[in-house]
Protein backbone atom coordinates (compact mmCIF):
# COMPACT_ATOMS: atom_id res chain seq x y z
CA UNK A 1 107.25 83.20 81.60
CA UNK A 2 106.13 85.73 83.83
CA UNK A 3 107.10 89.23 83.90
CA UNK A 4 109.15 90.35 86.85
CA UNK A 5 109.00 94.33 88.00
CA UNK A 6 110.64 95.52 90.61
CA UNK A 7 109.36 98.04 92.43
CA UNK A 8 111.68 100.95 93.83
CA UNK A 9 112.20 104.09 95.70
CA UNK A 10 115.47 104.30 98.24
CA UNK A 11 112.92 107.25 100.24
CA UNK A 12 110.84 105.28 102.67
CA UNK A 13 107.20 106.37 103.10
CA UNK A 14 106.62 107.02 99.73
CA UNK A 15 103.95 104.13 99.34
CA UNK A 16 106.44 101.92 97.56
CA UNK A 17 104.69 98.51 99.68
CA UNK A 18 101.33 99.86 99.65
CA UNK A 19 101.23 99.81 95.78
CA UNK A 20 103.42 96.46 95.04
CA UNK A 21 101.09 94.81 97.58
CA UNK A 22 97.40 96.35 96.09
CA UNK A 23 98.62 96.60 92.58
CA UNK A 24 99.46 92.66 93.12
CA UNK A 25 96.34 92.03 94.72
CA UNK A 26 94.08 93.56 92.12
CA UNK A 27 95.85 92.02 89.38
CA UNK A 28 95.02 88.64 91.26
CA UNK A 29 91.24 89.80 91.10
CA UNK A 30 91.72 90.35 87.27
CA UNK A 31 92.10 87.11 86.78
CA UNK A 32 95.86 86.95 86.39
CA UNK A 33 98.54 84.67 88.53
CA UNK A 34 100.71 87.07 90.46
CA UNK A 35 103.53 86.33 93.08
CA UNK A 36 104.77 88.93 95.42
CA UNK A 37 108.26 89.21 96.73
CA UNK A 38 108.64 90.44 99.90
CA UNK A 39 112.86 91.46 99.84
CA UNK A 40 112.30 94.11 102.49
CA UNK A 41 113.02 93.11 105.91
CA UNK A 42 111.02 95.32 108.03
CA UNK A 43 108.37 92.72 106.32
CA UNK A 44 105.46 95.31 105.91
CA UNK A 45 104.38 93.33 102.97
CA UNK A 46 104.28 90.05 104.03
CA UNK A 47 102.18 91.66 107.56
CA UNK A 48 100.18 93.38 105.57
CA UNK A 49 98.89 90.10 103.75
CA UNK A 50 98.14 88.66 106.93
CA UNK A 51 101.20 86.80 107.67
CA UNK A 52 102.87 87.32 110.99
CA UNK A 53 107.05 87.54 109.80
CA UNK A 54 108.04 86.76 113.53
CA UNK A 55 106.70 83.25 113.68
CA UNK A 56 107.32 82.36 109.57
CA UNK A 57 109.77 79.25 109.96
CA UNK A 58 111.49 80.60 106.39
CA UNK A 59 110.82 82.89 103.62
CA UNK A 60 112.94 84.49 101.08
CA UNK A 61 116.64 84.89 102.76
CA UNK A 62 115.99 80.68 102.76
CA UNK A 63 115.68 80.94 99.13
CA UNK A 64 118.38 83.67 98.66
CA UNK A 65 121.23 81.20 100.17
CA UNK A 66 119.50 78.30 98.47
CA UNK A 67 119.10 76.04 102.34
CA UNK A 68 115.28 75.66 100.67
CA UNK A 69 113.51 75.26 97.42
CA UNK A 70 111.43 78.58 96.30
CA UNK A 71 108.50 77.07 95.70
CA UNK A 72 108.52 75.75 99.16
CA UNK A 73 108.49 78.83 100.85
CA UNK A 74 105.41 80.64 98.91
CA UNK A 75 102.23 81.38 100.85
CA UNK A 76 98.74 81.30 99.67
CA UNK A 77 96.57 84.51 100.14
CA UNK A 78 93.20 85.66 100.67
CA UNK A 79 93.78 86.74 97.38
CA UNK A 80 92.98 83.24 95.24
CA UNK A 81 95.43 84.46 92.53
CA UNK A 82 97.92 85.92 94.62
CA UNK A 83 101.06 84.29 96.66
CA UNK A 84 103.66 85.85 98.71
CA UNK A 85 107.27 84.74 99.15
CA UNK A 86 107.36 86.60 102.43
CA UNK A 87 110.45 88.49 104.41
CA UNK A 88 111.41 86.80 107.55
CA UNK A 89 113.40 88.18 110.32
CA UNK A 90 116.60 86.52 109.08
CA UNK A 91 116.21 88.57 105.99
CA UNK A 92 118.07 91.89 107.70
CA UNK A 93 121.38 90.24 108.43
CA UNK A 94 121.13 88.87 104.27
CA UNK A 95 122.75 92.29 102.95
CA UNK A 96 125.68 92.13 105.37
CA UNK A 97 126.27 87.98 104.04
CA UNK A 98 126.20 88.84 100.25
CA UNK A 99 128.50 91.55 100.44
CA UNK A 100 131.08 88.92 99.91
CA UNK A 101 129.54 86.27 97.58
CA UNK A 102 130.53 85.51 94.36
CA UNK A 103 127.84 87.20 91.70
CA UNK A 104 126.13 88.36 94.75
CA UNK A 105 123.86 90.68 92.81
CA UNK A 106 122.02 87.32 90.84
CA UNK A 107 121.04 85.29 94.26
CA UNK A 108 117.78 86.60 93.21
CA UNK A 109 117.53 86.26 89.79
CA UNK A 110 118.78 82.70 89.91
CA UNK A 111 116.05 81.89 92.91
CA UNK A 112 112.98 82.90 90.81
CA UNK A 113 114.58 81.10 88.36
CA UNK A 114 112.78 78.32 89.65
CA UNK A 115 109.26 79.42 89.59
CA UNK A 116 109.44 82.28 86.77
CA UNK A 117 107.24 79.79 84.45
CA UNK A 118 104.27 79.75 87.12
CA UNK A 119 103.49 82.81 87.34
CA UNK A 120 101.85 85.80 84.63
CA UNK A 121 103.50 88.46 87.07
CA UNK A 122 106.29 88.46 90.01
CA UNK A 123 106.48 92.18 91.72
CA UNK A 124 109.76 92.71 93.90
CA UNK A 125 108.94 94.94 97.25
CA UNK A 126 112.16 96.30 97.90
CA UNK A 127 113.48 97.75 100.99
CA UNK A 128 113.78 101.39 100.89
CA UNK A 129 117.57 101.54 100.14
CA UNK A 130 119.88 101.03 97.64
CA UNK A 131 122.00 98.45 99.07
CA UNK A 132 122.82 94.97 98.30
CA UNK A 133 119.50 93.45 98.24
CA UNK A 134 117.66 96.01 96.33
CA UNK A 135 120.34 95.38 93.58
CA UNK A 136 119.46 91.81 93.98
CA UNK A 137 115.67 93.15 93.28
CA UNK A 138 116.60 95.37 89.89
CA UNK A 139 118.83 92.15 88.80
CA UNK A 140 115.89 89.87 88.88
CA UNK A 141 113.41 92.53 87.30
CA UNK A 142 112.25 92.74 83.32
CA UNK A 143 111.28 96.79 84.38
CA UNK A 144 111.19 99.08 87.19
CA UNK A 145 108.45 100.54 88.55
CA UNK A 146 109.17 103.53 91.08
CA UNK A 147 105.63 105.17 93.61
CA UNK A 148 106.40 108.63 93.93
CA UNK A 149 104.73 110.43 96.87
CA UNK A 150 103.43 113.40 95.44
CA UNK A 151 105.76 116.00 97.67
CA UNK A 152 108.22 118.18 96.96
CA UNK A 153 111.21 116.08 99.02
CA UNK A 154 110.17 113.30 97.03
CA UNK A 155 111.68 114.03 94.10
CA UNK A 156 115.00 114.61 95.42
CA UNK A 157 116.41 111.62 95.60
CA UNK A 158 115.16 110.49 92.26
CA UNK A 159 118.28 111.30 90.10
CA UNK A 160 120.25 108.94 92.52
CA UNK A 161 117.76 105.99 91.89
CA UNK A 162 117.50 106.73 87.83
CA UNK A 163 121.45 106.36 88.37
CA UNK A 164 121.94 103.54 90.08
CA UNK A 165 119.29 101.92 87.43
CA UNK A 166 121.48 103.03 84.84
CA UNK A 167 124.32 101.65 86.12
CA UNK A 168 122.72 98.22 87.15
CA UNK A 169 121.24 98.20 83.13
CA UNK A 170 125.23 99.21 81.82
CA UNK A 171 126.96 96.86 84.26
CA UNK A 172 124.54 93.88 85.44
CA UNK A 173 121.20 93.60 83.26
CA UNK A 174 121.61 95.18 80.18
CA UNK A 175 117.57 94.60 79.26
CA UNK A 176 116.32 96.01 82.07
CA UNK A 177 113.37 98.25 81.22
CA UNK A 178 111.98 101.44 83.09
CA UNK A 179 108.12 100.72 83.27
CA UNK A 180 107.71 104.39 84.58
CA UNK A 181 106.51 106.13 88.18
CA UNK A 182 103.08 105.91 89.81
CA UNK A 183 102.21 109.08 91.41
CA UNK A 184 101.12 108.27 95.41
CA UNK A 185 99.47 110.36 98.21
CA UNK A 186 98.47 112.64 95.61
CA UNK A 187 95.94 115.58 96.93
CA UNK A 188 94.35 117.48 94.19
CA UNK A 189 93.18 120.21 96.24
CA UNK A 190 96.80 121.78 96.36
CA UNK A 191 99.17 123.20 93.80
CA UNK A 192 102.72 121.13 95.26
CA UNK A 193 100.67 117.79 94.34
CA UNK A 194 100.52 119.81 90.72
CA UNK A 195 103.44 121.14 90.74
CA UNK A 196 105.51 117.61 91.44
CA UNK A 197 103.43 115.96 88.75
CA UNK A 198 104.32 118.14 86.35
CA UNK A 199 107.95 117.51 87.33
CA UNK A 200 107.48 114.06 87.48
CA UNK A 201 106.47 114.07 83.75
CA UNK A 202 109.75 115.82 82.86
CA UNK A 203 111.98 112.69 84.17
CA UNK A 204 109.28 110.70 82.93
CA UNK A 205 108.05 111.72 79.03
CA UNK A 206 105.64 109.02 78.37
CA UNK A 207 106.13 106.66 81.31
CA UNK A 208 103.92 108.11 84.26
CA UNK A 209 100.94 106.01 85.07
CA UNK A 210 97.65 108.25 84.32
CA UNK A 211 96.53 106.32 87.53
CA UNK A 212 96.77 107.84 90.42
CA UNK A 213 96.98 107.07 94.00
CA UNK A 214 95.02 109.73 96.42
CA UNK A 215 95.93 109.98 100.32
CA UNK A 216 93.81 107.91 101.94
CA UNK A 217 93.14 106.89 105.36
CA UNK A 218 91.73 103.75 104.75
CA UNK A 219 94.50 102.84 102.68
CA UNK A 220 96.94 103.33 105.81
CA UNK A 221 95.02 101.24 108.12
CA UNK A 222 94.38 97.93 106.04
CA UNK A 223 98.02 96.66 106.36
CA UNK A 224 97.55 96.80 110.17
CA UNK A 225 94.21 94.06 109.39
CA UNK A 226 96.13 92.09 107.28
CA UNK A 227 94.56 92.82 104.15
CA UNK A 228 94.77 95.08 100.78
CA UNK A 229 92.20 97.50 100.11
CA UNK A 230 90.78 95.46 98.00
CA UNK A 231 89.20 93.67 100.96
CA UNK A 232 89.23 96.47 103.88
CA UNK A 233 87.22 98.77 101.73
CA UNK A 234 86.63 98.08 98.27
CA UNK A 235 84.31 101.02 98.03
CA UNK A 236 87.34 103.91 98.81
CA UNK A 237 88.74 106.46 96.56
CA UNK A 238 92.16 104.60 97.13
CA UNK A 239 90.40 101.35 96.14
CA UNK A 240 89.10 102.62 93.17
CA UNK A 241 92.23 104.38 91.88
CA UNK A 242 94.29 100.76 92.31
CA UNK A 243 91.88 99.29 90.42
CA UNK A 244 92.11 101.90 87.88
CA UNK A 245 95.81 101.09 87.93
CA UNK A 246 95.86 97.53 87.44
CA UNK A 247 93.34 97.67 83.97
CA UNK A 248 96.08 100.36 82.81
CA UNK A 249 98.49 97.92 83.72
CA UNK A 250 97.17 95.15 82.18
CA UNK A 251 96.36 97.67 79.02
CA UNK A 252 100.40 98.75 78.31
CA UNK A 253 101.47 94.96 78.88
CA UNK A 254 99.37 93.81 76.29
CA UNK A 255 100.54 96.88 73.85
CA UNK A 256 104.00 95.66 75.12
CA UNK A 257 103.40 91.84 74.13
């Protein structure tokens, strides 16, 4: 059964899609059978795999109000171990339907249902809220995993997040797990980076990623080729440091096993 982690941050530009989609793709290279949910729907995933959202016939709102099967609506990759269930353009109005659903924070969780057993991993991209569909996301998760851009602004919105965790763990999903933060856009040349990582390691006592993600140019421009870093420039600082961070990955889930 695979494990499920959303991954978080209601602050957009923080690198939230950037690491769901590498970390995804390098876990693919590592041999391991990893689906990627795009729930965000400004899409930037599912683009930045190649797949153009405008002209998708379905994707995951589809599977959210049950019209198709999952497994229907999951793409292949250039990745050979990775698939996407991408975000579609009828995705945005999906927040505005649940609001009135019955259990409307489990259409999620009761779509992956269906392909939970085919996969080793399934990694949420949420959008960068914390509205109806991200709780959808933290329902259908094992553990959270929130990028935090390495700048002071960054880190004020974090209490709110760790909140609204808390309160989907005491009200929805008691068992959901906090995997930890993975520091992004880090530059070691000045003392905020420092400064937030230290802070970071005060809301996080053992759970911050020793992995971390530099600011990288290259890393900006391979969503707009379709592609992870993995193949725009495997050879980058920001290459090397997601690879770094799926072996650590792979290392705590087998200490967690």
């Amino acid at each position: 059964m695979a494990h499920i982690i959303s991954v978080v941050n209601q602050k957009g530009g923080v690198g939230k899609t950037t690491t769901a989609l590498n970390l995804a793709a390098y876990l693919s290279e590592l041999g391991k059978f990893v689906l990627l949910v795009d729930l965000d729907p400004q899409a930037n995933a599912t683009s930045g795999l190649g797949l153009d959202h405008k002209t998708l016939p379905a994707g995951v709102y589809e599977g959210l109000v049950g019209s198709h099967a999952i497994r229907d609506l999951i793409y292949k990759t250039s990745h050979e171990g990775l698939r996407i269930l991408p975000a579609t353009q009828a995705l945005a109005g999906a927040s505005v339907e649940l609001v009135n659903a019955q259990e409307r924070e489990h259409f999620l969780r009761k779509a992956l249902l269906e392909v939970r057993n085919d996969y080793d991993y399934i990694f949420i991209d949420n959008p960068p809220s914390l509205g109806m569909l991200t709780i959808n996301g933290l329902v259908a998760a094992d553990s959270v995993l929130i990028p935090v851009q390495a700048e002071y602004f960054a880190l004020e919105g974090l209490s709110q997040l760790l909140n609204t965790v808390n309160l989907v763990r005491e009200n929805l999903k008691p068992t959901l797990e906090m995997m930890g933060a993975v520091i992004t856009m880090y530059d070691g040349r000045t003392r905020l980076s420092k400064e937030v990582l230290e802070e970071l390691y005060r809301y996080f006592p053992d759970k911050i990623f020793r992995s971390v993600i530099p600011r990288s140019v290259r890393l900006a421009e391979a969503p707009s080729f379709g592609k992870s870093i993995f193949h725009y420039d495997p050879s980058s600082k920001a290459a090397k440091a997601y690879e770094r961070l799926a072996k650590e990955f792979i290392l705590r889930e087998e200490g967690r096993l």
